[in-house]
Every structure is written in structure tokens, then in C-alpha cells.
PDB file of N, CA and C in Angstrom:
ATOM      1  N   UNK A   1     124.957  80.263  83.236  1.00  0.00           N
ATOM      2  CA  UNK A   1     123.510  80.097  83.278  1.00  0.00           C
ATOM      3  C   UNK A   1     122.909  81.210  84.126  1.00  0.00           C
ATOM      4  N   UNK A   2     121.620  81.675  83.580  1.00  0.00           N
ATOM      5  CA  UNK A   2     121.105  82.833  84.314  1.00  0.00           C
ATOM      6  C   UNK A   2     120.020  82.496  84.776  1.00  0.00           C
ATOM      7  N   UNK A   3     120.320  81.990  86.123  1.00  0.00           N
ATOM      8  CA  UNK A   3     118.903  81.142  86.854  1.00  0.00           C
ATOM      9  C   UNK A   3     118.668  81.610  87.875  1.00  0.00           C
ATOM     10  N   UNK A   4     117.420  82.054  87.850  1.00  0.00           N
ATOM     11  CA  UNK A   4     116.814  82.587  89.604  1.00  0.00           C
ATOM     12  C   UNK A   4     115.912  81.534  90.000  1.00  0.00           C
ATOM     13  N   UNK A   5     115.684  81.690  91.479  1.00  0.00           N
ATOM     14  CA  UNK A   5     114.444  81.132  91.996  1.00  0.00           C
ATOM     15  C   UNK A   5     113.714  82.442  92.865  1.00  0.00           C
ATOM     16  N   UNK A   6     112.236  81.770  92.616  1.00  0.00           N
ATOM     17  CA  UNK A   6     111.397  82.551  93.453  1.00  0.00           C
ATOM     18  C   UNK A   6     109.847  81.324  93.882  1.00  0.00           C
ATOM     19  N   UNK A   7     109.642  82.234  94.733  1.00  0.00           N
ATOM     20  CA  UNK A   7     108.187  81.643  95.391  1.00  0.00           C
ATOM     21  C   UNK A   7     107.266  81.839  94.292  1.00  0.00           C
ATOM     22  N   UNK A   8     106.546  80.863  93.999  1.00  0.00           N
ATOM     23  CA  UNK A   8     105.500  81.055  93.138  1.00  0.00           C
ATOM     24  C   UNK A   8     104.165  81.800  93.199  1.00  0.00           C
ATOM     25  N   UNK A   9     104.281  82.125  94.994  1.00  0.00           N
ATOM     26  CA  UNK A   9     103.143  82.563  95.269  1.00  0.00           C
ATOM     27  C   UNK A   9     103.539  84.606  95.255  1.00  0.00           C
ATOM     28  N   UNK A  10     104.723  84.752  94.445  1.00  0.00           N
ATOM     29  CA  UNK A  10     105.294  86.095  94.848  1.00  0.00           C
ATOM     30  C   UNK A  10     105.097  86.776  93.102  1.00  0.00           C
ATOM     31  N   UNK A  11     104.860  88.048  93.270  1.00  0.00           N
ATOM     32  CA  UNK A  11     104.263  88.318  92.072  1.00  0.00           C
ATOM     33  C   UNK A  11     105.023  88.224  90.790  1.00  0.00           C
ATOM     34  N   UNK A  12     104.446  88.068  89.748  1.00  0.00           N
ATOM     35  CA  UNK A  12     104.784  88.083  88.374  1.00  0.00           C
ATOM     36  C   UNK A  12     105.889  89.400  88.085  1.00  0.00           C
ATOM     37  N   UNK A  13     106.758  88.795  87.505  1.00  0.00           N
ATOM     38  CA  UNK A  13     107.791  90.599  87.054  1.00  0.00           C
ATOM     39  C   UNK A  13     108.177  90.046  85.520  1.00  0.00           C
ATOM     40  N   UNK A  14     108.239  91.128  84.640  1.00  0.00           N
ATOM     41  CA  UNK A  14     108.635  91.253  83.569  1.00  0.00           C
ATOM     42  C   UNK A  14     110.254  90.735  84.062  1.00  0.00           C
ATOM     43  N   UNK A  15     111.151  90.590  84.730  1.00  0.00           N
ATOM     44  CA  UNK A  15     112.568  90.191  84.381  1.00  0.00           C
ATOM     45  C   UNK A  15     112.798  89.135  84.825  1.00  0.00           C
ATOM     46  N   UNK A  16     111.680  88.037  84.905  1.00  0.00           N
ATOM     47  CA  UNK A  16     111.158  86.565  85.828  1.00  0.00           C
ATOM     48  C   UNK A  16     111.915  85.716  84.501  1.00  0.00           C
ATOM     49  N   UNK A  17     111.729  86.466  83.271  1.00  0.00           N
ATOM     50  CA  UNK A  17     112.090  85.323  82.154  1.00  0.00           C
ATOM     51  C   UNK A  17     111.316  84.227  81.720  1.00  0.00           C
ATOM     52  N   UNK A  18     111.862  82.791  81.572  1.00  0.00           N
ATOM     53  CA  UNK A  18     111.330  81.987  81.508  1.00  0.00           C
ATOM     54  C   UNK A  18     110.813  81.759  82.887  1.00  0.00           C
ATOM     55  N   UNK A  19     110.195  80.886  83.208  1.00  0.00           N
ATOM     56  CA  UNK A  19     108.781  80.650  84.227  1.00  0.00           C
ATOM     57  C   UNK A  19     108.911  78.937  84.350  1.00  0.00           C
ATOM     58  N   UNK A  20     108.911  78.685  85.405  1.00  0.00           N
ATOM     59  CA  UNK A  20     109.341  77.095  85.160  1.00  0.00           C
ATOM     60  C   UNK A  20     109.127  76.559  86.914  1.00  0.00           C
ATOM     61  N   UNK A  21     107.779  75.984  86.937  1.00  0.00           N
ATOM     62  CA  UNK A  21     107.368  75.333  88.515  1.00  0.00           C
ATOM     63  C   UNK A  21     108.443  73.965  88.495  1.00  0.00           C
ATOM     64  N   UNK A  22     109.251  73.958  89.560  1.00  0.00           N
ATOM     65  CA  UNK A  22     109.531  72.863  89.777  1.00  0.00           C
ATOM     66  C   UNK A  22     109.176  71.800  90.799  1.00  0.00           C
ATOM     67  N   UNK A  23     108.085  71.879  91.226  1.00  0.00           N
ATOM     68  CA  UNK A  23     106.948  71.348  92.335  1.00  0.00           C
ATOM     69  C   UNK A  23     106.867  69.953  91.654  1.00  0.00           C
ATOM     70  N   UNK A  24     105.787  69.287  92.335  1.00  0.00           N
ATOM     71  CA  UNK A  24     105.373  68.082  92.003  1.00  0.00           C
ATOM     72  C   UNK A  24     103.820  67.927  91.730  1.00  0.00           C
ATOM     73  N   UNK A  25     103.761  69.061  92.904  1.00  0.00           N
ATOM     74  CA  UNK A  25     102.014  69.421  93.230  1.00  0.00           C
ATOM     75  C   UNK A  25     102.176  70.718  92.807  1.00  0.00           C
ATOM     76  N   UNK A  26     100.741  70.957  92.236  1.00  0.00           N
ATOM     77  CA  UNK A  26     100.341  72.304  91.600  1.00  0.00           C
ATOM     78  C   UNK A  26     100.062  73.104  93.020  1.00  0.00           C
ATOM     79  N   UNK A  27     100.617  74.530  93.280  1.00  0.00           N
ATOM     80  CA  UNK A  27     100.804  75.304  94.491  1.00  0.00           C
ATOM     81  C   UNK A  27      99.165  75.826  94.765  1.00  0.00           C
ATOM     82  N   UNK A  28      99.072  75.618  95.947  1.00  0.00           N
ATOM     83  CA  UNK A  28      97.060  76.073  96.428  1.00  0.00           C
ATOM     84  C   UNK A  28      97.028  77.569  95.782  1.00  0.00           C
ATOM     85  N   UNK A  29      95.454  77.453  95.674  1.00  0.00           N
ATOM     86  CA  UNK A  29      95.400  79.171  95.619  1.00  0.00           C
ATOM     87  C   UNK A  29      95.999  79.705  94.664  1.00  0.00           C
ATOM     88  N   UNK A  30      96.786  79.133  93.443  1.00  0.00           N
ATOM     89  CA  UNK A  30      97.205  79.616  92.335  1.00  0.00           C
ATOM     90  C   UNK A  30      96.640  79.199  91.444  1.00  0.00           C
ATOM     91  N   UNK A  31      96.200  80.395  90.207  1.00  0.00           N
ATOM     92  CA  UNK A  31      95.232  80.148  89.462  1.00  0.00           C
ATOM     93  C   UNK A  31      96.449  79.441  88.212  1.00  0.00           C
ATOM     94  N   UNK A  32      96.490  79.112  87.171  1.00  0.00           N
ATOM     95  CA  UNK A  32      97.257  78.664  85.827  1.00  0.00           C
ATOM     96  C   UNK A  32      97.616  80.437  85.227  1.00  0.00           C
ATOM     97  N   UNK A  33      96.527  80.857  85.145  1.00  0.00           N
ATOM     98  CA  UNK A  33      96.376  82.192  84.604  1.00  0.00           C
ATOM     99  C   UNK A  33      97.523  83.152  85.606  1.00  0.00           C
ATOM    100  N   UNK A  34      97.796  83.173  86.753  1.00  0.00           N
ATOM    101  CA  UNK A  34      98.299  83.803  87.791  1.00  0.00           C
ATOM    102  C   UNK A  34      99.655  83.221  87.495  1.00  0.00           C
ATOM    103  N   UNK A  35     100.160  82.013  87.404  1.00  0.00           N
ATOM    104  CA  UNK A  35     101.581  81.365  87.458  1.00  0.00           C
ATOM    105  C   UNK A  35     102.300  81.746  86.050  1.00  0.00           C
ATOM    106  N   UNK A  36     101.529  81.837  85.242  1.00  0.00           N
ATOM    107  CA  UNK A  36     101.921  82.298  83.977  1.00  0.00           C
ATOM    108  C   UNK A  36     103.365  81.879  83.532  1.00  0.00           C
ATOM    109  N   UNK A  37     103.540  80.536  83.681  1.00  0.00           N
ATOM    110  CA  UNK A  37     104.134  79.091  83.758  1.00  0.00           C
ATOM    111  C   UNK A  37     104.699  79.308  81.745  1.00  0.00           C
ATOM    112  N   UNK A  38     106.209  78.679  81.787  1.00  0.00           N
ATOM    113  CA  UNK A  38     106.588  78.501  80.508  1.00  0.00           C
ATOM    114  C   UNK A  38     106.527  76.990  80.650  1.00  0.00           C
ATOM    115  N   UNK A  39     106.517  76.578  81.694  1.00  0.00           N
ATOM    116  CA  UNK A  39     106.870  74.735  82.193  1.00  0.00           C
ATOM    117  C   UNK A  39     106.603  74.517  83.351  1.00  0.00           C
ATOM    118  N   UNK A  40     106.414  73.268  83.478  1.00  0.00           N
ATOM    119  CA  UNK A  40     106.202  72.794  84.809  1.00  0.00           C
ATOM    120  C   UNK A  40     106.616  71.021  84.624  1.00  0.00           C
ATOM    121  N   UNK A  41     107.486  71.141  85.136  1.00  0.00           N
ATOM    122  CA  UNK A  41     108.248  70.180  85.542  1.00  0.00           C
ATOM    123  C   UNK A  41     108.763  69.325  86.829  1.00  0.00           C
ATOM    124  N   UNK A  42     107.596  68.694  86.798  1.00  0.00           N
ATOM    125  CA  UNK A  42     107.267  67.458  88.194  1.00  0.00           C
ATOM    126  C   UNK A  42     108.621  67.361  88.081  1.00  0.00           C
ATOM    127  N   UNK A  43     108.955  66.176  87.663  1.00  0.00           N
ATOM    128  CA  UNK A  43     110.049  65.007  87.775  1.00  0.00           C
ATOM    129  C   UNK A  43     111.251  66.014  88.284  1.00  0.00           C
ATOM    130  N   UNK A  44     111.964  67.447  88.114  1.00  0.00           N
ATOM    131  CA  UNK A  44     112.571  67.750  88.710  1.00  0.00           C
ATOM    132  C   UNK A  44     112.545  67.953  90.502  1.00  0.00           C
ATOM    133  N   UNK A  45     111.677  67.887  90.922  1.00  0.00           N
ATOM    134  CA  UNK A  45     111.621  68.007  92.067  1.00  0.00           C
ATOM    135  C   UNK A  45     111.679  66.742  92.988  1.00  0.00           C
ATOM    136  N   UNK A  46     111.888  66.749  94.477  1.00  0.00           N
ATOM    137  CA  UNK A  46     112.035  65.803  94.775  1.00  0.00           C
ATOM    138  C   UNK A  46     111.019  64.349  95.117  1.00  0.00           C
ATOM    139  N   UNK A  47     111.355  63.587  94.835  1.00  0.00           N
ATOM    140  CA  UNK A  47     110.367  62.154  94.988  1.00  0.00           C
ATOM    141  C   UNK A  47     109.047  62.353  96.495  1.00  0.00           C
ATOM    142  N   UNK A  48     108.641  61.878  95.962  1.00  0.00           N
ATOM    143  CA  UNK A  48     107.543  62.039  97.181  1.00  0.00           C
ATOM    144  C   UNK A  48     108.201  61.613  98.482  1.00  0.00           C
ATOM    145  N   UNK A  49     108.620  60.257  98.788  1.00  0.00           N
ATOM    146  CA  UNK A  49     109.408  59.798  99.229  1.00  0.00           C
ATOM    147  C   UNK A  49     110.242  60.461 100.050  1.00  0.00           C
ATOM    148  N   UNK A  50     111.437  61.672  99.388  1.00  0.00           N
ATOM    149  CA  UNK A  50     112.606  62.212  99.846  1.00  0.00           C
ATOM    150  C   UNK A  50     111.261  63.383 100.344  1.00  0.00           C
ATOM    151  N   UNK A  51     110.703  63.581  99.870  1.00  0.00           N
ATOM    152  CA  UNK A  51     109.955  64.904 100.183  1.00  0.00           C
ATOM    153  C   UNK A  51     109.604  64.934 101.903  1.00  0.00           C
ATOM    154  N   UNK A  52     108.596  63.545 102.170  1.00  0.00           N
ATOM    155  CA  UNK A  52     107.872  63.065 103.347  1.00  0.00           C
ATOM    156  C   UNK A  52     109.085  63.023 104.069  1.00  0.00           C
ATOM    157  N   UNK A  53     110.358  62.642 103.832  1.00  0.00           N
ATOM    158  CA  UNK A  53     111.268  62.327 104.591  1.00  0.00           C
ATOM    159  C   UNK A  53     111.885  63.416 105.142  1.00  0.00           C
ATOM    160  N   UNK A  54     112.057  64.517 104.401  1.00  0.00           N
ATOM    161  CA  UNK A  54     112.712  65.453 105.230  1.00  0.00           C
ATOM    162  C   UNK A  54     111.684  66.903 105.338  1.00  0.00           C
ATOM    163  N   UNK A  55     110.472  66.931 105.044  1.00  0.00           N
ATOM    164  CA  UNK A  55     109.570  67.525 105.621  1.00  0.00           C
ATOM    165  C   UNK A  55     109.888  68.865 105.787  1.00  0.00           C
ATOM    166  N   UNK A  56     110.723  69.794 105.226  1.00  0.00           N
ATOM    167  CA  UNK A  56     111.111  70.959 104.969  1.00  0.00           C
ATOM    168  C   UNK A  56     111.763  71.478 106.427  1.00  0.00           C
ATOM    169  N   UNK A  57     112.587  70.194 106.981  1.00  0.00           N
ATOM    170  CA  UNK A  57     113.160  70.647 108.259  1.00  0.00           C
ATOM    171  C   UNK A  57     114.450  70.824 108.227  1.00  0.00           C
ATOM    172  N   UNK A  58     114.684  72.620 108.686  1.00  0.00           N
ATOM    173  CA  UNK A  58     116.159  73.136 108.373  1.00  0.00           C
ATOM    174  C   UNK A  58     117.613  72.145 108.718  1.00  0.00           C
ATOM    175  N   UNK A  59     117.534  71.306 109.859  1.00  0.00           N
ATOM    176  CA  UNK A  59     118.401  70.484 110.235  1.00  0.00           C
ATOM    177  C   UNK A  59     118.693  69.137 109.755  1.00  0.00           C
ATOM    178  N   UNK A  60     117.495  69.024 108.693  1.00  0.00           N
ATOM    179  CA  UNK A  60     118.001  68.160 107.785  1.00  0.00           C
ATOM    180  C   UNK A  60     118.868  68.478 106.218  1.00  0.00           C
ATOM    181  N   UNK A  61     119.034  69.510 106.228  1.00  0.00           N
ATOM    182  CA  UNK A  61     118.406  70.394 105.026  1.00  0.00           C
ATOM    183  C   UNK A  61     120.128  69.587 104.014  1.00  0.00           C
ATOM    184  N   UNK A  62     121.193  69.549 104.866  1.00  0.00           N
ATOM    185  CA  UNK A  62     122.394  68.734 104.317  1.00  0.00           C
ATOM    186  C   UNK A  62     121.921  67.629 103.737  1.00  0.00           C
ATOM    187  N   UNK A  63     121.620  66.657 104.399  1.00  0.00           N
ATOM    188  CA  UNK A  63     121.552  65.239 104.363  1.00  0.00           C
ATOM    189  C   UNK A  63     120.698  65.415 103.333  1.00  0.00           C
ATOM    190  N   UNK A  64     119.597  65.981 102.991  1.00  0.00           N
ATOM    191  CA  UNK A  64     118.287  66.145 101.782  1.00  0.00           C
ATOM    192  C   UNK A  64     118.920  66.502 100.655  1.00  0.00           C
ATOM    193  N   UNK A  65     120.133  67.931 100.884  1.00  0.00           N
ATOM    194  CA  UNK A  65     120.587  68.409  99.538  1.00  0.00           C
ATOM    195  C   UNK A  65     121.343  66.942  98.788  1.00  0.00           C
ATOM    196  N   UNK A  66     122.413  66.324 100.040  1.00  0.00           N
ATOM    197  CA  UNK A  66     122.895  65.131  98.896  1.00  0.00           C
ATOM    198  C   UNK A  66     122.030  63.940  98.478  1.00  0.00           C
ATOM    199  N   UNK A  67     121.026  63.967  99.341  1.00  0.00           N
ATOM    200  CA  UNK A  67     119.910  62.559  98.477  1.00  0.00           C
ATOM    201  C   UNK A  67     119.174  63.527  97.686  1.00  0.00           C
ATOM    202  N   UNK A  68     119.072  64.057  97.232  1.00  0.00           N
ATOM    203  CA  UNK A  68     118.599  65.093  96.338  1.00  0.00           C
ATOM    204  C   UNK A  68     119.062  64.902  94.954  1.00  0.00           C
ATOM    205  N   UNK A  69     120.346  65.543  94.974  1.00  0.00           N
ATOM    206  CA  UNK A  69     120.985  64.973  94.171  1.00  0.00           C
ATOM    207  C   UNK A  69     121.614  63.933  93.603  1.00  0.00           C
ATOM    208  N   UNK A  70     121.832  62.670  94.558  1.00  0.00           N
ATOM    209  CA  UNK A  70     121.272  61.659  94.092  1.00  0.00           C
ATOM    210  C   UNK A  70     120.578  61.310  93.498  1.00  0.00           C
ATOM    211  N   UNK A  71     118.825  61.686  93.545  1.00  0.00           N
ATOM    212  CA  UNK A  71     117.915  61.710  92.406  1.00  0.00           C
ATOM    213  C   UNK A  71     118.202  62.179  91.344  1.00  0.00           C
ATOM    214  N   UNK A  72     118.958  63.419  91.418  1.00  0.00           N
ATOM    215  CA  UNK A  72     118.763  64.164  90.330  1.00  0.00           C
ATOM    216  C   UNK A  72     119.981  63.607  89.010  1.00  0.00           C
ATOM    217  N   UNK A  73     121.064  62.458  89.713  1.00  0.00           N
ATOM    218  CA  UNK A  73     121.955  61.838  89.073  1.00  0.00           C
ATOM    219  C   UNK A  73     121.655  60.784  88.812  1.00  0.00           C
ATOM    220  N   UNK A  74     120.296  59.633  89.313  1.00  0.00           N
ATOM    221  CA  UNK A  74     120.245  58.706  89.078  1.00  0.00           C
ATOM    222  C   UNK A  74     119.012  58.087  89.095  1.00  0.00           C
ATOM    223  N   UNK A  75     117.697  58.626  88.628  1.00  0.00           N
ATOM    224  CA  UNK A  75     116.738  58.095  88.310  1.00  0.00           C
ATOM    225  C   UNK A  75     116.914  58.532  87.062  1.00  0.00           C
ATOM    226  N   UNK A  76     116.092  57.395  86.158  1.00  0.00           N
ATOM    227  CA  UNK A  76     116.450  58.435  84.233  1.00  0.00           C
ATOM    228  C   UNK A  76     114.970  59.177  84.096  1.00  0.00           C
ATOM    229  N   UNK A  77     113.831  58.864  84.851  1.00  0.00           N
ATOM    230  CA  UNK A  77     112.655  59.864  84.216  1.00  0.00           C
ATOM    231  C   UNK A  77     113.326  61.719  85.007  1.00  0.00           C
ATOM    232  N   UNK A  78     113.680  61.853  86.470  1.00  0.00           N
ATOM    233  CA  UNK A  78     114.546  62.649  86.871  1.00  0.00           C
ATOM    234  C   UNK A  78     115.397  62.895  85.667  1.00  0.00           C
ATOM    235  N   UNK A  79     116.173  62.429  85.335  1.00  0.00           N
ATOM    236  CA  UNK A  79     117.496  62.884  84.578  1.00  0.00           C
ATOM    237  C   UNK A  79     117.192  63.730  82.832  1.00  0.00           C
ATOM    238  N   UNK A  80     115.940  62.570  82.506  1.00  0.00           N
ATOM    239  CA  UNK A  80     115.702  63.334  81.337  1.00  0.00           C
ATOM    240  C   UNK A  80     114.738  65.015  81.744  1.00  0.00           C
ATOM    241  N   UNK A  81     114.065  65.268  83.248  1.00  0.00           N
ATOM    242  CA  UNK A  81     113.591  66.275  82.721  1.00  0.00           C
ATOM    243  C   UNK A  81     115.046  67.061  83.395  1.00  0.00           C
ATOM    244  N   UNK A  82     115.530  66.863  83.894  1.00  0.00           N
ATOM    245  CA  UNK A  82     116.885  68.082  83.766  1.00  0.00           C
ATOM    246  C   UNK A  82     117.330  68.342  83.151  1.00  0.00           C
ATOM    247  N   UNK A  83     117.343  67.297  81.750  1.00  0.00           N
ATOM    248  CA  UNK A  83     117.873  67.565  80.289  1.00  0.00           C
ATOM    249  C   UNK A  83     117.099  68.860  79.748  1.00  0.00           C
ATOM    250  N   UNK A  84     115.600  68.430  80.249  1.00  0.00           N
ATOM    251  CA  UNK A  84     114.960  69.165  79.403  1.00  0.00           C
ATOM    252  C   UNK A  84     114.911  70.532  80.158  1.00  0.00           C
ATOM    253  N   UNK A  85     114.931  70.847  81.325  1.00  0.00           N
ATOM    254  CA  UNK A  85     115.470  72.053  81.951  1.00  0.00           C
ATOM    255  C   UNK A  85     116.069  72.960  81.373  1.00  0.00           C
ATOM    256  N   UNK A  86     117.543  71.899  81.523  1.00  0.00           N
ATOM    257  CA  UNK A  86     118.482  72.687  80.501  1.00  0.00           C
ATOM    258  C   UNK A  86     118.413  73.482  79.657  1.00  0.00           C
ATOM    259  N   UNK A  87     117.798  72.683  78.781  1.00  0.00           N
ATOM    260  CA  UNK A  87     117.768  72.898  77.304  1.00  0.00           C
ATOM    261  C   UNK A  87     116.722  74.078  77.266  1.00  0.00           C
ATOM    262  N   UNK A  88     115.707  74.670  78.334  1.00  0.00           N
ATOM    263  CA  UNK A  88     114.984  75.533  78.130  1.00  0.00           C
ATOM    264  C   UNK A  88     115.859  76.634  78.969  1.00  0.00           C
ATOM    265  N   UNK A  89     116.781  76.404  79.723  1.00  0.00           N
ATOM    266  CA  UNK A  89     117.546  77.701  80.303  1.00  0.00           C
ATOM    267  C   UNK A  89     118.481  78.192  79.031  1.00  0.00           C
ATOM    268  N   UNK A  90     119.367  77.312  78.104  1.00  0.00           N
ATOM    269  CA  UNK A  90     119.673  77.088  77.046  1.00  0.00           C
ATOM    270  C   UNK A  90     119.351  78.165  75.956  1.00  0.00           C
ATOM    271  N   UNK A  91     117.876  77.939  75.649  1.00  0.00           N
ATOM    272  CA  UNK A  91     117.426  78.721  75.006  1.00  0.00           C
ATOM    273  C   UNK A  91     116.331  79.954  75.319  1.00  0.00           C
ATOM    274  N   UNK A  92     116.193  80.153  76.604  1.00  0.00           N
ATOM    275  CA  UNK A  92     115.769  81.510  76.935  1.00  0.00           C
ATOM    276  C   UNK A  92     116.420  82.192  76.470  1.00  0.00           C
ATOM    277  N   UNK A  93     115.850  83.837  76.063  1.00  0.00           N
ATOM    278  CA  UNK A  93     116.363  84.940  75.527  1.00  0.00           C
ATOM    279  C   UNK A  93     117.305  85.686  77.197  1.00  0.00           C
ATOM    280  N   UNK A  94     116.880  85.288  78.112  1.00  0.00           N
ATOM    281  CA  UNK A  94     117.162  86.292  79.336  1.00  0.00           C
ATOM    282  C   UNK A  94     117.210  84.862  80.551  1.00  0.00           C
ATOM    283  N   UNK A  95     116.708  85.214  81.705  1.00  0.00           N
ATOM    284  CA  UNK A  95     116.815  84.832  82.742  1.00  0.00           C
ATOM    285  C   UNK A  95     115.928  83.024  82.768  1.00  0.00           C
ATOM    286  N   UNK A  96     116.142  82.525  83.844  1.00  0.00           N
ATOM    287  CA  UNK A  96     114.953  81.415  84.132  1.00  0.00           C
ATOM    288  C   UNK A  96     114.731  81.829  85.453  1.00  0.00           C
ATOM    289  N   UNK A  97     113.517  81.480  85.633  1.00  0.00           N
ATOM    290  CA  UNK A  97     113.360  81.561  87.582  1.00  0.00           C
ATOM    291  C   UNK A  97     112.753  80.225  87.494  1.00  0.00           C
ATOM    292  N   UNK A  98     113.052  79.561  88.346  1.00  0.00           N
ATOM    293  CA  UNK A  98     112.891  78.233  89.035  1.00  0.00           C
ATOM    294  C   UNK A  98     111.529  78.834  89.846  1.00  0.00           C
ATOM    295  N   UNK A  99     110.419  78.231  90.113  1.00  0.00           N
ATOM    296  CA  UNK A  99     109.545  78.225  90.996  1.00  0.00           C
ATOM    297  C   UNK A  99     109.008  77.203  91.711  1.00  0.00           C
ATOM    298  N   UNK A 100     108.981  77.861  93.127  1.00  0.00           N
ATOM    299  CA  UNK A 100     108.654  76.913  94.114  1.00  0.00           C
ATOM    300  C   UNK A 100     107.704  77.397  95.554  1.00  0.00           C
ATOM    301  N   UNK A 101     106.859  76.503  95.770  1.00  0.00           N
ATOM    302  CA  UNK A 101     105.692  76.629  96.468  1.00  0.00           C
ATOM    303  C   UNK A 101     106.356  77.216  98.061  1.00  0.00           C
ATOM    304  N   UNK A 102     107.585  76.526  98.558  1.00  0.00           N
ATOM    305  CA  UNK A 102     107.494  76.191  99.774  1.00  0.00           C
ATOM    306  C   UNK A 102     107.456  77.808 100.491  1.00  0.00           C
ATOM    307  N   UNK A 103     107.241  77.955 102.019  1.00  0.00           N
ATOM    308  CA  UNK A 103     107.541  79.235 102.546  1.00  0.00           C
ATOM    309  C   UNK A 103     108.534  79.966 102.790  1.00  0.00           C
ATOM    310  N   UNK A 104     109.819  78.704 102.968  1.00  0.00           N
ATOM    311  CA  UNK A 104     111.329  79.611 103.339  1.00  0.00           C
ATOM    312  C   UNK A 104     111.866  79.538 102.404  1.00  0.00           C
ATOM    313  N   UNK A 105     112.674  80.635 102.045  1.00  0.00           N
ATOM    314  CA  UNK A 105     113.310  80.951 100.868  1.00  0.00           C
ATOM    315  C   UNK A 105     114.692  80.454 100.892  1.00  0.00           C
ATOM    316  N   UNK A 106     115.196  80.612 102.840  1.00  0.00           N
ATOM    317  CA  UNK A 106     116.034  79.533 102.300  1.00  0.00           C
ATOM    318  C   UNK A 106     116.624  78.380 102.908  1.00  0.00           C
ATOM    319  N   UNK A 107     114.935  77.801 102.562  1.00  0.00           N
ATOM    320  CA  UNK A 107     115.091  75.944 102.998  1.00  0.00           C
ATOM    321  C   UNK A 107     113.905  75.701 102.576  1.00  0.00           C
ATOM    322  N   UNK A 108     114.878  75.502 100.457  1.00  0.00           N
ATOM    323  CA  UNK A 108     113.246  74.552 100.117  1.00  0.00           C
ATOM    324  C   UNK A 108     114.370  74.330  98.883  1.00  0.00           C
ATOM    325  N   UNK A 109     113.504  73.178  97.867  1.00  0.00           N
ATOM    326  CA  UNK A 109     114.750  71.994  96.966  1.00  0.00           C
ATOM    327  C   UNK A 109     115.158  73.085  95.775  1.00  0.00           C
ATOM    328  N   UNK A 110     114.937  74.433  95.298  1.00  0.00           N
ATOM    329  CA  UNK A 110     115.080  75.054  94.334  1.00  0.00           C
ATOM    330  C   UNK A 110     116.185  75.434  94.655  1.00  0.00           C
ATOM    331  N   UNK A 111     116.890  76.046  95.733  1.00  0.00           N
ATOM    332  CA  UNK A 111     118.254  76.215  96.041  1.00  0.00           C
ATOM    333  C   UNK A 111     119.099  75.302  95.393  1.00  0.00           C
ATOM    334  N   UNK A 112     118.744  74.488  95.763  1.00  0.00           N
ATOM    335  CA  UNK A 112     119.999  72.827  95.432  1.00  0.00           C
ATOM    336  C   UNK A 112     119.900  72.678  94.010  1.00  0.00           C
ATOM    337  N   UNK A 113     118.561  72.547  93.665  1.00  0.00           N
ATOM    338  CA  UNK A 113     118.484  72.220  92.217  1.00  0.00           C
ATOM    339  C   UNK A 113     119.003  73.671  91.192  1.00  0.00           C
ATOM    340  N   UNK A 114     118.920  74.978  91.855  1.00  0.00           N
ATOM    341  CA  UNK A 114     119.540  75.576  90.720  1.00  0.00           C
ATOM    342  C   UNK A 114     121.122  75.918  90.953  1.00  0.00           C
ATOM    343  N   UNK A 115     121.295  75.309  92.377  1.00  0.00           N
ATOM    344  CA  UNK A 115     123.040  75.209  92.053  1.00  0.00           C
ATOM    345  C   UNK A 115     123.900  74.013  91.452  1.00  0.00           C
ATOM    346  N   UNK A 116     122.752  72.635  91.045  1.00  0.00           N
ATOM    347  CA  UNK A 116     123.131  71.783  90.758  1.00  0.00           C
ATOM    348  C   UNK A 116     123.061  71.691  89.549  1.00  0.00           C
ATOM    349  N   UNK A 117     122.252  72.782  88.926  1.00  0.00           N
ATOM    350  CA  UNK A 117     122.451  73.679  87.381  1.00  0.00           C
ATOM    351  C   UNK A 117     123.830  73.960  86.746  1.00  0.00           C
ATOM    352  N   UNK A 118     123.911  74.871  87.943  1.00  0.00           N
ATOM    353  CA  UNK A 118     124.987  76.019  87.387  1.00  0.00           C
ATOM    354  C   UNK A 118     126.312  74.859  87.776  1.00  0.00           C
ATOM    355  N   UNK A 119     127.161  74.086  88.896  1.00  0.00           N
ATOM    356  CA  UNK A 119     127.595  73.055  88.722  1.00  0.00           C
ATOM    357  C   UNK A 119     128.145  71.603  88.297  1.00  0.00           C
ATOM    358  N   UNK A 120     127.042  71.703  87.172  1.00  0.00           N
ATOM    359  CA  UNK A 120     126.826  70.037  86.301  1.00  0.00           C
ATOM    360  C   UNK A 120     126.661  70.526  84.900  1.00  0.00           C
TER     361      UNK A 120
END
């Protein structure tokens, strides 16, 4: 699988590929026109819930990746859009980039979720 992640708020590149927010919330300050989005796919990201709970704090960042994936193994509205993930990394001609709002690049849920891609 040929999956990147990037910040959504970081510019558009011709080798971005498919385009795919995996947020929950639409990112501030980004226009639709600017994200230039193939998908956007709530349900992959994490529950509001797990979200509030670990609050993008590096020392949790273990304990989040495995309830994370937990979600991502065992809710079915979760499970079907990873299907449908898939199936669009699947059939891209080239790359996917995963996009995601948060500020650290690396401590935010797109890490986990695109190694839980390439893994499963």
C-alpha cells in the first residue's frame, strides 16, 4: 500500500494522490476548494470520546494507539469506513495521503491509522 500522511493545513502537491481527511471535524480556516479532498471520512478517526480522552498528549500516545485500534477492530460503522478506505487506496492510480488537522506530525491518530493499513 502506498500511503502517506500529511497536515491538511500543508500545501496541495501534485504527488499527494488520492486526498482523503480523516478528521471528524472539518479543519478551521480551510476552504473545501483549498483541501481538494477525494474523501472525507469521519468514522475513521477517533470517537469523540477516545479523542477528549487523550487530548493529543505525547505520554499517552501508547495507551491511545491500542484503544484506537480497538475502534478501528470493533465498532462496525468504524469498520465499514476502513473497508471503504481500503478500497479507495486499492484503486488509486498512485499514492493516498491520509489527512489530518492536528499540529504534531508526530503525535496525531494518522500515524496509527496508516500503519494499521499497511498491517491488517
Amino acid at each position: 500500500m502506498n500511503i502517506r500522511i500529511k497536515r491538511i493545513y500543508d500545501n496541495v502537491a501534485d504527488g499527494d494522490g488520492c486526498r482523503v481527511l480523516v478528521d471528524r471535524l472539518w479543519p478551521r480556516g480551510v476552504s473545501k476548494e483549498r483541501a481538494r479532498l477525494d474523501a472525507w471520512l469521519k468514522q475513521v478517526a477517533p470517537s469523540p470520546e477516545l479523542r477528549t480522552w487523550w487530548n493529543h498528549d505525547p505520554e499517552r500516545l501508547d495507551d491511545f494507539a491500542i484503544r484506537y485500534r480497538a475502534e478501528l477492530d470493533g465498532d462496525p460503522a468504524t469498520m465499514r469506513a476502513v473497508t471503504e478506505l481500503r478500497e479507495l487506496v486499492a484503486q488509486a492510480a498512485g499514492p493516498t495521503t491520509l489527512l489530518y488537522g492536528a499540529r504534531d506530525p508526530a503525535v496525531n491518530h494518522a500515524l496509527i491509522l496508516a500503519a494499521y493499513l499497511g498491517n491488517n
